[in-house]
N, C-alpha and C. Protein backbone atom coordinates (compact mmCIF):
# COMPACT_ATOMS: atom_id res chain seq x y z
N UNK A 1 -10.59 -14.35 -7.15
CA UNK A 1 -11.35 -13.28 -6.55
C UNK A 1 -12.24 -12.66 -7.62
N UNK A 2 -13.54 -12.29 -7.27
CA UNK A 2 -14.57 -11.39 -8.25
C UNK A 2 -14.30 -10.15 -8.17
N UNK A 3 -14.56 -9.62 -9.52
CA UNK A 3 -14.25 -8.53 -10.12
C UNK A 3 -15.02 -7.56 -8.79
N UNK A 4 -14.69 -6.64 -8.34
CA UNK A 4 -15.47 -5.35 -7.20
C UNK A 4 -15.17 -4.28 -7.44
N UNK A 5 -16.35 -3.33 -7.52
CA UNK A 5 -15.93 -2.19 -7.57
C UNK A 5 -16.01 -1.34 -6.04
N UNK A 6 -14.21 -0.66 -6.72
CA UNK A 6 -13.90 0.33 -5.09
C UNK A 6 -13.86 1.27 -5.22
N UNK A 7 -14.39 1.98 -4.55
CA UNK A 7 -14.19 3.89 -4.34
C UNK A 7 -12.84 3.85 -3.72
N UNK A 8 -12.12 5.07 -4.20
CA UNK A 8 -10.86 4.84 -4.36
C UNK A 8 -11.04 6.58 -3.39
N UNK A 9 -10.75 7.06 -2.56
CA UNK A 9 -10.51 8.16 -2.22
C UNK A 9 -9.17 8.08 -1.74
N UNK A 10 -8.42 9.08 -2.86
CA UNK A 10 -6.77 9.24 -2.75
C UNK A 10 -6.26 8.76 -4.02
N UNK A 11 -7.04 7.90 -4.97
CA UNK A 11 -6.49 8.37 -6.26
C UNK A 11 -6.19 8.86 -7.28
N UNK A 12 -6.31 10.16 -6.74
CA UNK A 12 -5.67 11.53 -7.72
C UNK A 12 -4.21 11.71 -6.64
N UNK A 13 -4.20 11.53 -5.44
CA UNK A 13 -2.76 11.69 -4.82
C UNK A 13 -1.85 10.90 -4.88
N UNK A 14 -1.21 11.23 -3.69
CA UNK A 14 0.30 10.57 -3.32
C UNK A 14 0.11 8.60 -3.51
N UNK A 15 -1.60 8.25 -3.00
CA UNK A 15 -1.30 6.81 -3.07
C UNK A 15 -2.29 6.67 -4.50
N UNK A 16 -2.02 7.29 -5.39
CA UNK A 16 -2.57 6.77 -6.62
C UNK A 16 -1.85 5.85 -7.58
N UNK A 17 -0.91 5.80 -6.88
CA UNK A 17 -0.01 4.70 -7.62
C UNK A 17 -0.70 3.29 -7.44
N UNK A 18 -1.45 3.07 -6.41
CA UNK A 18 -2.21 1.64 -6.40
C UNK A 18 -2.94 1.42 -7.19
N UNK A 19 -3.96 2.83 -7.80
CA UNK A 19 -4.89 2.39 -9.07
C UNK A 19 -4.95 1.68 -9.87
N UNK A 20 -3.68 1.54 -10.73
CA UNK A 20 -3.32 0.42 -11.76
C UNK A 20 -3.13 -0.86 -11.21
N UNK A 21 -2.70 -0.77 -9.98
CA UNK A 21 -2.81 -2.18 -9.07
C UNK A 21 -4.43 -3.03 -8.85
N UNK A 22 -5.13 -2.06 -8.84
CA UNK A 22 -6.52 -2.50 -9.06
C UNK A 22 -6.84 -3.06 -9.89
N UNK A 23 -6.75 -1.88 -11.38
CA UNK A 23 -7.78 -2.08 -12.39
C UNK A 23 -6.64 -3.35 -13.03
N UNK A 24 -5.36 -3.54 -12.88
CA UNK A 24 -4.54 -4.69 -13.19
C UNK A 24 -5.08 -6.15 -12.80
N UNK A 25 -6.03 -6.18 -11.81
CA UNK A 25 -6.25 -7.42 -10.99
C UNK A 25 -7.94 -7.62 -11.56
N UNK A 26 -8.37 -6.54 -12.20
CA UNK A 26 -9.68 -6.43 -12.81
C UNK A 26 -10.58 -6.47 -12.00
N UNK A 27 -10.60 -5.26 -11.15
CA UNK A 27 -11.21 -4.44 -9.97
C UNK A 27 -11.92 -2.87 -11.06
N UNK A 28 -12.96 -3.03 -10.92
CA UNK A 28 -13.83 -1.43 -11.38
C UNK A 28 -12.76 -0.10 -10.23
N UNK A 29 -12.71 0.65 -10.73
CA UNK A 29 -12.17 2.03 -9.84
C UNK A 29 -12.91 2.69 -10.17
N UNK A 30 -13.72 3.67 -8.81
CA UNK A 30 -14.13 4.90 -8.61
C UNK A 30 -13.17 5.58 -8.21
N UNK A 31 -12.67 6.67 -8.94
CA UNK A 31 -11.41 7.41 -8.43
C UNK A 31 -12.00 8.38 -8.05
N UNK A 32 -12.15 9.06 -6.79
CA UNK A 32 -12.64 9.88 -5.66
C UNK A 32 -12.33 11.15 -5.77
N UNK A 33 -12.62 12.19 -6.10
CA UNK A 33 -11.54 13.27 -6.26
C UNK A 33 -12.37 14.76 -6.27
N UNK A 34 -11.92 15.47 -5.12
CA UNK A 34 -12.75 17.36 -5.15
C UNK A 34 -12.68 17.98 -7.18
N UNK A 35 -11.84 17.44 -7.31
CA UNK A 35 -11.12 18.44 -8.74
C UNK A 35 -10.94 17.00 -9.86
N UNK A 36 -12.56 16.47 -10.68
CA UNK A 36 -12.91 16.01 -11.51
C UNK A 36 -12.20 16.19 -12.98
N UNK A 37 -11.71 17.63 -13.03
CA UNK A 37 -11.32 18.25 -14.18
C UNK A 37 -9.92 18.15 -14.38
N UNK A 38 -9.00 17.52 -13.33
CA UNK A 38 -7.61 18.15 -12.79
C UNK A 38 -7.01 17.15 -14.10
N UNK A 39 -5.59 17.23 -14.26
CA UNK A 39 -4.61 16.22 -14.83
C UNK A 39 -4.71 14.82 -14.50
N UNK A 40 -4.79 14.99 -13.36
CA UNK A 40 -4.31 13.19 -12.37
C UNK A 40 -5.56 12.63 -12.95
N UNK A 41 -6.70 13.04 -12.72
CA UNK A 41 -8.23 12.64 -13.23
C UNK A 41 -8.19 11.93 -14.45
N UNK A 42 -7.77 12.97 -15.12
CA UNK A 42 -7.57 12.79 -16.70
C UNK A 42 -6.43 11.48 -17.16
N UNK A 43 -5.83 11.55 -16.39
CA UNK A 43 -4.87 10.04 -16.43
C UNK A 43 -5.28 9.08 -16.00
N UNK A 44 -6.09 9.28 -15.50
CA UNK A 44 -7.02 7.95 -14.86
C UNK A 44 -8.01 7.48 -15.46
N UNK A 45 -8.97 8.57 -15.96
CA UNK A 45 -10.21 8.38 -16.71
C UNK A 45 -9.79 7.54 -17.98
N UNK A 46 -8.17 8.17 -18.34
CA UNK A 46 -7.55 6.89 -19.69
C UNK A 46 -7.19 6.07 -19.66
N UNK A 47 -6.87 5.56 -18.31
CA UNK A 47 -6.23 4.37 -17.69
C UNK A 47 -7.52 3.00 -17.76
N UNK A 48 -9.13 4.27 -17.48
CA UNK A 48 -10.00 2.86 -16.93
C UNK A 48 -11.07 3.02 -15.61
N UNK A 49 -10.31 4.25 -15.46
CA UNK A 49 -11.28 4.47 -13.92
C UNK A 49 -12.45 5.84 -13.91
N UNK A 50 -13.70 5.04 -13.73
CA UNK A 50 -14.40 6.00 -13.72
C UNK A 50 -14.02 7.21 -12.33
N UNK A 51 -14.27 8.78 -12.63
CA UNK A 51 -13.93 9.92 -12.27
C UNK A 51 -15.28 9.96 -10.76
N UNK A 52 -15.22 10.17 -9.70
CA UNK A 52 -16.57 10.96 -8.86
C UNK A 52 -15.86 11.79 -8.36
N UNK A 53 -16.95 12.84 -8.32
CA UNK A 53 -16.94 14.21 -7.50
C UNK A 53 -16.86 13.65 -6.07
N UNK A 54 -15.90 13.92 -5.22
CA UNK A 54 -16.34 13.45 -3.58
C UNK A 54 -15.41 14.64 -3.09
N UNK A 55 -16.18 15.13 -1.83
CA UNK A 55 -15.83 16.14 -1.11
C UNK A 55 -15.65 15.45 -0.02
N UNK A 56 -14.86 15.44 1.09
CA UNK A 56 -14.71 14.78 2.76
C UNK A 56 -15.62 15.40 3.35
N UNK A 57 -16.25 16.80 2.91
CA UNK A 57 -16.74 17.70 3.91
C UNK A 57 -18.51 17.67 3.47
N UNK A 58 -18.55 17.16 2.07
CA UNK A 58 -20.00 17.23 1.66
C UNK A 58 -20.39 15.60 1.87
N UNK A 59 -20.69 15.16 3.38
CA UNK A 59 -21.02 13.77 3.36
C UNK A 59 -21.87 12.76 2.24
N UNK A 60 -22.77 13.87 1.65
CA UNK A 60 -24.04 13.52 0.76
C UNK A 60 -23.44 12.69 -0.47
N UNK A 61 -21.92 13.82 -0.94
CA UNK A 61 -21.16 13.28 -1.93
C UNK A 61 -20.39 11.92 -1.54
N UNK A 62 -19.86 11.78 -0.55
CA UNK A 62 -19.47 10.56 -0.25
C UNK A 62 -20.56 9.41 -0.11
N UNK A 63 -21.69 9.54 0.70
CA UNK A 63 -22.78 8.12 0.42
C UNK A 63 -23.00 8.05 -1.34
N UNK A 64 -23.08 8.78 -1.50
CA UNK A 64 -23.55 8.59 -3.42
C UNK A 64 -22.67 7.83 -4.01
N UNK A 65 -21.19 8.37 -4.00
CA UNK A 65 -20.66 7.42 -4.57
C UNK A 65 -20.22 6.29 -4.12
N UNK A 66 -19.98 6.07 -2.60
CA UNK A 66 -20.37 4.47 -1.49
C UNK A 66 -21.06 3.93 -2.09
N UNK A 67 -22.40 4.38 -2.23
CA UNK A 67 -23.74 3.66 -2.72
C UNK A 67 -23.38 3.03 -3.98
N UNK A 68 -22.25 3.15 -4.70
CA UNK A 68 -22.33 2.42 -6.09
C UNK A 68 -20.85 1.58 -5.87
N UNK A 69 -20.06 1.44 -4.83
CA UNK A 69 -19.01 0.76 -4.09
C UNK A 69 -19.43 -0.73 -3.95
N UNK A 70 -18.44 -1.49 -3.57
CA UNK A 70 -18.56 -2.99 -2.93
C UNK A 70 -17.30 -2.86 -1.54
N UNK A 71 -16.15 -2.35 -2.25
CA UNK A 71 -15.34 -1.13 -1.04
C UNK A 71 -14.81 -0.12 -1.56
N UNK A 72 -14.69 0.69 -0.26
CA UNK A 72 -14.03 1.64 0.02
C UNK A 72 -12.77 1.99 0.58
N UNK A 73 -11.67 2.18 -0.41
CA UNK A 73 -10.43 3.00 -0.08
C UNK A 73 -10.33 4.04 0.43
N UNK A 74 -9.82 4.68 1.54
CA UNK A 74 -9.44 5.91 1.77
C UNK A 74 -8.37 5.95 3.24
N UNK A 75 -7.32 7.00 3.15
CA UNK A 75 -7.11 7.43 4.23
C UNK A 75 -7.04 8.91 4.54
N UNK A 76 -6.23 8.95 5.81
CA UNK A 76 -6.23 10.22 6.46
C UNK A 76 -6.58 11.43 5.66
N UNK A 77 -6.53 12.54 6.55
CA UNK A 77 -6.72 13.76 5.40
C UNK A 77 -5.30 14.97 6.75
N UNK A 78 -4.68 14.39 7.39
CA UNK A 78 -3.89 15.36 8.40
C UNK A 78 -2.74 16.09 8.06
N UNK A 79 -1.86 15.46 6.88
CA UNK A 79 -1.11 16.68 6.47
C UNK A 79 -1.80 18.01 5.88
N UNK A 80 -2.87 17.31 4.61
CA UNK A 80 -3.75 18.45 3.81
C UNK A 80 -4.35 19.01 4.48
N UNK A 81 -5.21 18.61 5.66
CA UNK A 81 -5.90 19.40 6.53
C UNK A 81 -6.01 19.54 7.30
N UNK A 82 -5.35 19.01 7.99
CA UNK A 82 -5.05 19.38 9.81
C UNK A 82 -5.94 18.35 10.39
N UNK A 83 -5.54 18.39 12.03
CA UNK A 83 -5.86 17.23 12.65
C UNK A 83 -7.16 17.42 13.03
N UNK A 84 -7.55 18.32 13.08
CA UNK A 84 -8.88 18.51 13.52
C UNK A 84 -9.96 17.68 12.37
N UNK A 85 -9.73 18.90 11.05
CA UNK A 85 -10.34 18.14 9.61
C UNK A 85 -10.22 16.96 9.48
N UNK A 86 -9.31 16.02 9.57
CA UNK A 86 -8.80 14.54 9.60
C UNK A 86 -9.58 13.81 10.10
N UNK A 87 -10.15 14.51 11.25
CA UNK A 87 -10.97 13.19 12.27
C UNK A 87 -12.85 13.73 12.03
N UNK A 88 -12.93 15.32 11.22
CA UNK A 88 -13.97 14.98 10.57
C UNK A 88 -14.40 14.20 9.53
N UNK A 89 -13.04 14.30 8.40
CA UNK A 89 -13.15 13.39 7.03
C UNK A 89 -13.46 11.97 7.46
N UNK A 90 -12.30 11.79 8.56
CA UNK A 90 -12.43 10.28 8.67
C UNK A 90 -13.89 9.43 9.22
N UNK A 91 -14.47 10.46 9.75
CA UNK A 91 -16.22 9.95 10.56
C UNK A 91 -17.12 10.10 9.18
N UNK A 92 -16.83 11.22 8.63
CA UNK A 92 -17.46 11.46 7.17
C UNK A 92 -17.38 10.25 6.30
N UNK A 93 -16.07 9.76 6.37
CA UNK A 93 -15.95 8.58 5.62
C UNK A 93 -16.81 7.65 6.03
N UNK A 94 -16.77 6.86 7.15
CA UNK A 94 -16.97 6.21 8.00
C UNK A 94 -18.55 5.90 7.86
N UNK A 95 -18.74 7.15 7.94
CA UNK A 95 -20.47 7.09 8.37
C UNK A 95 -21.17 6.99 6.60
N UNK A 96 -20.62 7.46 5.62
CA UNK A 96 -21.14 7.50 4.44
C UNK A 96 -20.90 5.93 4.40
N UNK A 97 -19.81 5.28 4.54
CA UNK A 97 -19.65 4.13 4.26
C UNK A 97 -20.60 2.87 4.44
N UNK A 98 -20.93 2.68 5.99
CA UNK A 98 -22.31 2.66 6.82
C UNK A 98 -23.69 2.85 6.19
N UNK A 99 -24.07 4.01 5.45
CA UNK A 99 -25.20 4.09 5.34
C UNK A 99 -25.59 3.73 3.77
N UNK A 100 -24.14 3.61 3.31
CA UNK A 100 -24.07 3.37 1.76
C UNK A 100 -24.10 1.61 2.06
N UNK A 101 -24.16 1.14 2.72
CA UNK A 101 -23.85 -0.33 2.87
C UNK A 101 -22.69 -1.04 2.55
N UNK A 102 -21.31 -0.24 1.95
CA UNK A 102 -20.06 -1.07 1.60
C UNK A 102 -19.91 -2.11 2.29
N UNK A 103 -19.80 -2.89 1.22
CA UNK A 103 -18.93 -4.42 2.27
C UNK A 103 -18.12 -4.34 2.88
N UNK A 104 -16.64 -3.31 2.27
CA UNK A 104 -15.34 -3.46 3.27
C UNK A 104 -15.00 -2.19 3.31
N UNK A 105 -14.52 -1.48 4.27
CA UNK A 105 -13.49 -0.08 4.02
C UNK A 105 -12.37 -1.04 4.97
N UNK A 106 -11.64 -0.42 3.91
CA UNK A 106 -9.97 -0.21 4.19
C UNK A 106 -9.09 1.34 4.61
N UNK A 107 -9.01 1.42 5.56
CA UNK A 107 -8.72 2.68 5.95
C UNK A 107 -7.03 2.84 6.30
N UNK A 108 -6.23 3.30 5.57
CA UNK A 108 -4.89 3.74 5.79
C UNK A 108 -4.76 4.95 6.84
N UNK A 109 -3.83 4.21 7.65
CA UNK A 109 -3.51 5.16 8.99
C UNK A 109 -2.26 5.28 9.16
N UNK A 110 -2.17 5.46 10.74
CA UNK A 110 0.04 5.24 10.33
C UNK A 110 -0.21 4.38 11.78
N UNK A 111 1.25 3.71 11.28
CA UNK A 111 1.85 2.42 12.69
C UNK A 111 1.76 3.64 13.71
N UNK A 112 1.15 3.30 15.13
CA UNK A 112 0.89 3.84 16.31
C UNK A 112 0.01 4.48 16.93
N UNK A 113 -1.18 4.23 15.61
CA UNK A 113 -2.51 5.57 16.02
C UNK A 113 -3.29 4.11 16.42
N UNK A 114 -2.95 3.39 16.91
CA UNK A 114 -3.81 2.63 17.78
C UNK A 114 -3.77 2.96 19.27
N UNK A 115 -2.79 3.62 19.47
CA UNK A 115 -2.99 4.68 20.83
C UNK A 115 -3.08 5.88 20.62
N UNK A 116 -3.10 7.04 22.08
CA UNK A 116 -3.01 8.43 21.64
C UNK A 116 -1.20 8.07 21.97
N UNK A 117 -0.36 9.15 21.27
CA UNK A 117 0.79 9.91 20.89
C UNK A 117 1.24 11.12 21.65
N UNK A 118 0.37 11.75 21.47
CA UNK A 118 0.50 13.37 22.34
C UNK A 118 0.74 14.38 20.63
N UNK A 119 1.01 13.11 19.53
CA UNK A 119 1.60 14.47 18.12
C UNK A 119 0.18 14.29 17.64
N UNK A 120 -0.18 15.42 17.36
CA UNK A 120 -1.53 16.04 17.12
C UNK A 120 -1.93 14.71 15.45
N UNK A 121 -1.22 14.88 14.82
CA UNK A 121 -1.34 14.26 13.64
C UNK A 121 -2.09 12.76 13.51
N UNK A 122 -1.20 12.33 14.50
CA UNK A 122 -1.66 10.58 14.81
C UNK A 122 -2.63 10.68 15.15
N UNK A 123 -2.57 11.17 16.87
CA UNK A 123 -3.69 11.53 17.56
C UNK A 123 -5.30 12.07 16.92
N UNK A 124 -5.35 12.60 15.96
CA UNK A 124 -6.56 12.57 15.10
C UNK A 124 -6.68 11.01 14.33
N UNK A 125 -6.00 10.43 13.61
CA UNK A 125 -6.01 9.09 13.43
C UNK A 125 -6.29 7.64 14.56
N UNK A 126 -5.96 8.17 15.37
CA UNK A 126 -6.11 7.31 16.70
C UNK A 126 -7.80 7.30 17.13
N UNK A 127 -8.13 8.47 16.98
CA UNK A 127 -9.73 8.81 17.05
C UNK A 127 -10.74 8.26 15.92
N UNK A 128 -10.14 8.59 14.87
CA UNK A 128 -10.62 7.79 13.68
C UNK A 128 -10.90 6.48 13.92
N UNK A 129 -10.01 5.84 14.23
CA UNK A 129 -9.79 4.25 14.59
C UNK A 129 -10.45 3.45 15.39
N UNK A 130 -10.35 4.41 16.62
CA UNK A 130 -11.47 4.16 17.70
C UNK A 130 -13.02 4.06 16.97
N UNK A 131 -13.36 5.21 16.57
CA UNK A 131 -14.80 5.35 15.87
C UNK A 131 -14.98 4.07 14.98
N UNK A 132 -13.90 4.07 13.90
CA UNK A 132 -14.23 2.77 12.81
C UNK A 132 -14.41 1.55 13.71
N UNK A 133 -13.92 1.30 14.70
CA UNK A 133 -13.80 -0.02 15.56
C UNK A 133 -14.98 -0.31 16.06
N UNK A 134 -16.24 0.78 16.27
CA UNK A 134 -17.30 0.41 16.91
C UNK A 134 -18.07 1.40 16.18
N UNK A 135 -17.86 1.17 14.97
CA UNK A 135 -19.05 1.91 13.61
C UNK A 135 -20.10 0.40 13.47
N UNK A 136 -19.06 -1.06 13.05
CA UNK A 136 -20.34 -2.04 12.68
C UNK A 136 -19.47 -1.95 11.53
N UNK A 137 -18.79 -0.91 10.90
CA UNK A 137 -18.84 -1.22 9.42
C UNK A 137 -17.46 -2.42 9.26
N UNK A 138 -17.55 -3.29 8.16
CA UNK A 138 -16.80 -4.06 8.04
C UNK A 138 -15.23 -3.55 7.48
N UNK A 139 -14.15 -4.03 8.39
CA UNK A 139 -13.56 -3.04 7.77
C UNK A 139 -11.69 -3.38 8.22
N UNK A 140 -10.64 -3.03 7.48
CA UNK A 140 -9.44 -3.62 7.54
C UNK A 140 -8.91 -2.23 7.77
N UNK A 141 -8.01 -2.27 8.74
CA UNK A 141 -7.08 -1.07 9.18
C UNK A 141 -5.32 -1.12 8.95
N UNK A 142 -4.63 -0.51 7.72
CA UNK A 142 -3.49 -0.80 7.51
C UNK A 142 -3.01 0.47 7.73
N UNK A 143 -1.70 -0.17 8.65
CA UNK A 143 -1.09 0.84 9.49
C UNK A 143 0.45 0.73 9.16
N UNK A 144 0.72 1.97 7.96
CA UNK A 144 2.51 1.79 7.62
C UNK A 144 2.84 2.66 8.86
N UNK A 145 4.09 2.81 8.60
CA UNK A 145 5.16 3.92 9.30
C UNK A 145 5.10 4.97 8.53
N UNK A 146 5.30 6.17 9.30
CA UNK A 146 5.49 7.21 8.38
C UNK A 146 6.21 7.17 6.80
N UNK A 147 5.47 7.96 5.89
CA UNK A 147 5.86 7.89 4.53
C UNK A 147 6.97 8.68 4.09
N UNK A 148 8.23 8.57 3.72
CA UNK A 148 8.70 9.61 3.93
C UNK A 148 8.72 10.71 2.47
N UNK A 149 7.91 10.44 1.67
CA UNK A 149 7.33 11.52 0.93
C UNK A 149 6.61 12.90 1.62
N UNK A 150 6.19 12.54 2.96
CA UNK A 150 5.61 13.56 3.16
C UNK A 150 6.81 14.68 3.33
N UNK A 151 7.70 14.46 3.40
CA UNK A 151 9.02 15.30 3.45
C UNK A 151 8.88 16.49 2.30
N UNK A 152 8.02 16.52 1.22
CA UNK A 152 7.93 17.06 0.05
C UNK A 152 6.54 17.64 0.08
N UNK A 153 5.30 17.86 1.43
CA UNK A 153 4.23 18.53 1.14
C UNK A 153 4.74 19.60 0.83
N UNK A 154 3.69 20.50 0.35
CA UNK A 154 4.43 21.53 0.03
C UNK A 154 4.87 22.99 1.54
N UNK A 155 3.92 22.57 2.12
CA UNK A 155 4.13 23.20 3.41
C UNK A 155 5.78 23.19 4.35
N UNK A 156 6.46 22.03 3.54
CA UNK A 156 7.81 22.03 4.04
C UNK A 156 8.78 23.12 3.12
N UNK A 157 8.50 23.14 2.19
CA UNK A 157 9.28 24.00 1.39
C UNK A 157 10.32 24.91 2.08
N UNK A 158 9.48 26.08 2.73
CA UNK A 158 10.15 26.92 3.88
C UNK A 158 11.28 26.32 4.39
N UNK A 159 10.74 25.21 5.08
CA UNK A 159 11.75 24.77 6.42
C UNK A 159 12.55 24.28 5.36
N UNK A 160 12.72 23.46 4.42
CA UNK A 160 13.42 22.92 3.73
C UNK A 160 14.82 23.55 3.12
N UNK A 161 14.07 25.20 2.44
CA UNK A 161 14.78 26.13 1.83
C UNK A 161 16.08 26.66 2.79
N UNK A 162 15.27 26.32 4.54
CA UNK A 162 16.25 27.19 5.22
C UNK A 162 17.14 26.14 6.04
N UNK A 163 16.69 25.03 4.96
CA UNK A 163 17.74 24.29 5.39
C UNK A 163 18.17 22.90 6.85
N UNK A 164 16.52 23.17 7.26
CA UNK A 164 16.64 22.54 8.19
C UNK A 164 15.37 21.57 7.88
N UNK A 165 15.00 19.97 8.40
CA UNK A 165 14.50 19.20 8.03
C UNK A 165 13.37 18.68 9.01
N UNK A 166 12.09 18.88 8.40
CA UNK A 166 11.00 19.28 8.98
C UNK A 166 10.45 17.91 9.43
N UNK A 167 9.84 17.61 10.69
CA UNK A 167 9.24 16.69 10.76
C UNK A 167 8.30 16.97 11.83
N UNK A 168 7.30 15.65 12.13
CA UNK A 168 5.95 16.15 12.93
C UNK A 168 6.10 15.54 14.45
N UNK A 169 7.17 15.23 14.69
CA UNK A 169 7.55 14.72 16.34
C UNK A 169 9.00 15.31 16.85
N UNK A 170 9.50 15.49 17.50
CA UNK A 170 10.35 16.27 18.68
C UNK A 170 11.41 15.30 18.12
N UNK A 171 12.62 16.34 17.97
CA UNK A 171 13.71 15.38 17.85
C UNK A 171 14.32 14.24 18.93
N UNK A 172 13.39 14.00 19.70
CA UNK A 172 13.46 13.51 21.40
C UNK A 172 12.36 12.37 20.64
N UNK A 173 11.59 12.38 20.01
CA UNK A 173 11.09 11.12 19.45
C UNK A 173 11.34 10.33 18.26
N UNK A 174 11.66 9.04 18.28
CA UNK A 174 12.05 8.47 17.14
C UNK A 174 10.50 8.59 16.17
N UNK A 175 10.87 8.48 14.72
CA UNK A 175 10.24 8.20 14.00
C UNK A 175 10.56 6.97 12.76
N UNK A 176 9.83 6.09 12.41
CA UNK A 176 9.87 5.29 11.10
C UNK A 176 9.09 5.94 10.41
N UNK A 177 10.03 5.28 9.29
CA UNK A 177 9.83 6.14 7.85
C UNK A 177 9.69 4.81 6.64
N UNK A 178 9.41 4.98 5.86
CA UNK A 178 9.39 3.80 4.65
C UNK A 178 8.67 4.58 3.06
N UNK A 179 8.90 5.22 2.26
CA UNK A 179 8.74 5.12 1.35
C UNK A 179 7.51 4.14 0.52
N UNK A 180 6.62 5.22 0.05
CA UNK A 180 5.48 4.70 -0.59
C UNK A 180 5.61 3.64 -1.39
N UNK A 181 6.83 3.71 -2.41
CA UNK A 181 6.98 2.14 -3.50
C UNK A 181 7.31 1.06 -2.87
N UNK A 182 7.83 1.10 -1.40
CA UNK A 182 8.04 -0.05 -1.01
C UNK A 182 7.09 -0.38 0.48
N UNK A 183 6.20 0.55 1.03
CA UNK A 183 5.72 0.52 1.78
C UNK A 183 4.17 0.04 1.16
N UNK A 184 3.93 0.29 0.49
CA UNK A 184 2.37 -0.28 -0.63
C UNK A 184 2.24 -0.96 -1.41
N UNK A 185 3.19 -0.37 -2.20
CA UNK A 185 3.36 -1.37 -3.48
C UNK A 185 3.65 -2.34 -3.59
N UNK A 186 4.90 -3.02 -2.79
CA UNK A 186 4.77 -4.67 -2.57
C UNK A 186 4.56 -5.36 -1.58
């Protein structure tokens, strides 16, 4: 495979553990990130990966750095910002991607947002999906099971403290779960 460079939106987070999976396979990284200046940045910038400013909400910032892509990484934005924000980021993505000409986006979703759900969370991902499906843009849709890191946003804390164990569907609905090191990483 030839060396490509990917915009990486999400590696300053939870799935930045793939980065080194990249630049290991001798892939260029654009590591995507609101907060250029932060720690995670700074571990990256030493690792190998060039730093961009990208906002979900400032589309302009996302074609710019598309525009210097071959693909594009990114998923959801629905724990950090709600489902509403989620299915703007995700068109934001989408459409910068499009006009930037990327060859491929790869868009991380969760197993089941290929329908609606009725749980607000998916259900913004489900919309996403729909849109990417009849954007034109070329593009791979990987769909884990719930992560169960998200158990640790920080928004659980509360429920956590008081002891009871927070999740985003009715105890009347099952959920899968899988863990990021083994749900990505191999």
């Amino acid at each position: 495979m030839s060396q490509l460079t990917v915009l990486f939106c999400g590696a300053t987070g939870r799935l930045g553990a793939l980065t080194p999976l990249l630049l290991d396979r001798g892939h260029r990284v654009l590591a995507a990130t609101r907060e250029p200046g932060s720690a995670r940045a700074q571990q990256l910038r030493e690792r190998g990966t060039q730093i961009v400013r990208v906002d979900f909400d400032e589309i302009a910032s996302l074609e710019v750095a598309a525009s210097r892509a071959d693909a594009l990484v990114a998923a959801g934005t629905a724990h950090a910002a709600g489902p509403v924000s989620d299915l703007r980021h995700g068109r934001n993505i989408i459409d910068a991607a499009r006009v930037a000409g990327v060859g491929h986006l790869i868009y991380l979703t969760v197993a089941g947002a290929d329908r609606s759900t009725g749980v607000p969370v998916m259900d913004s991902k489900h919309e996403v999906e729909r849109y990417l499906r009849h954007s034109g843009v070329p593009h791979t849709i990987i769909a884990p099971v719930y992560f169960m890191e998200n158990l640790w946003n920080p928004w659980n804390t509360p429920v956590l403290a008081s002891g009871r164990l927070p999740s985003p569907v009715s105890r009347s609905k099952p959920l899968q779960q899988i863990p990021i090191a083994e749900g990505l990483l191999h």
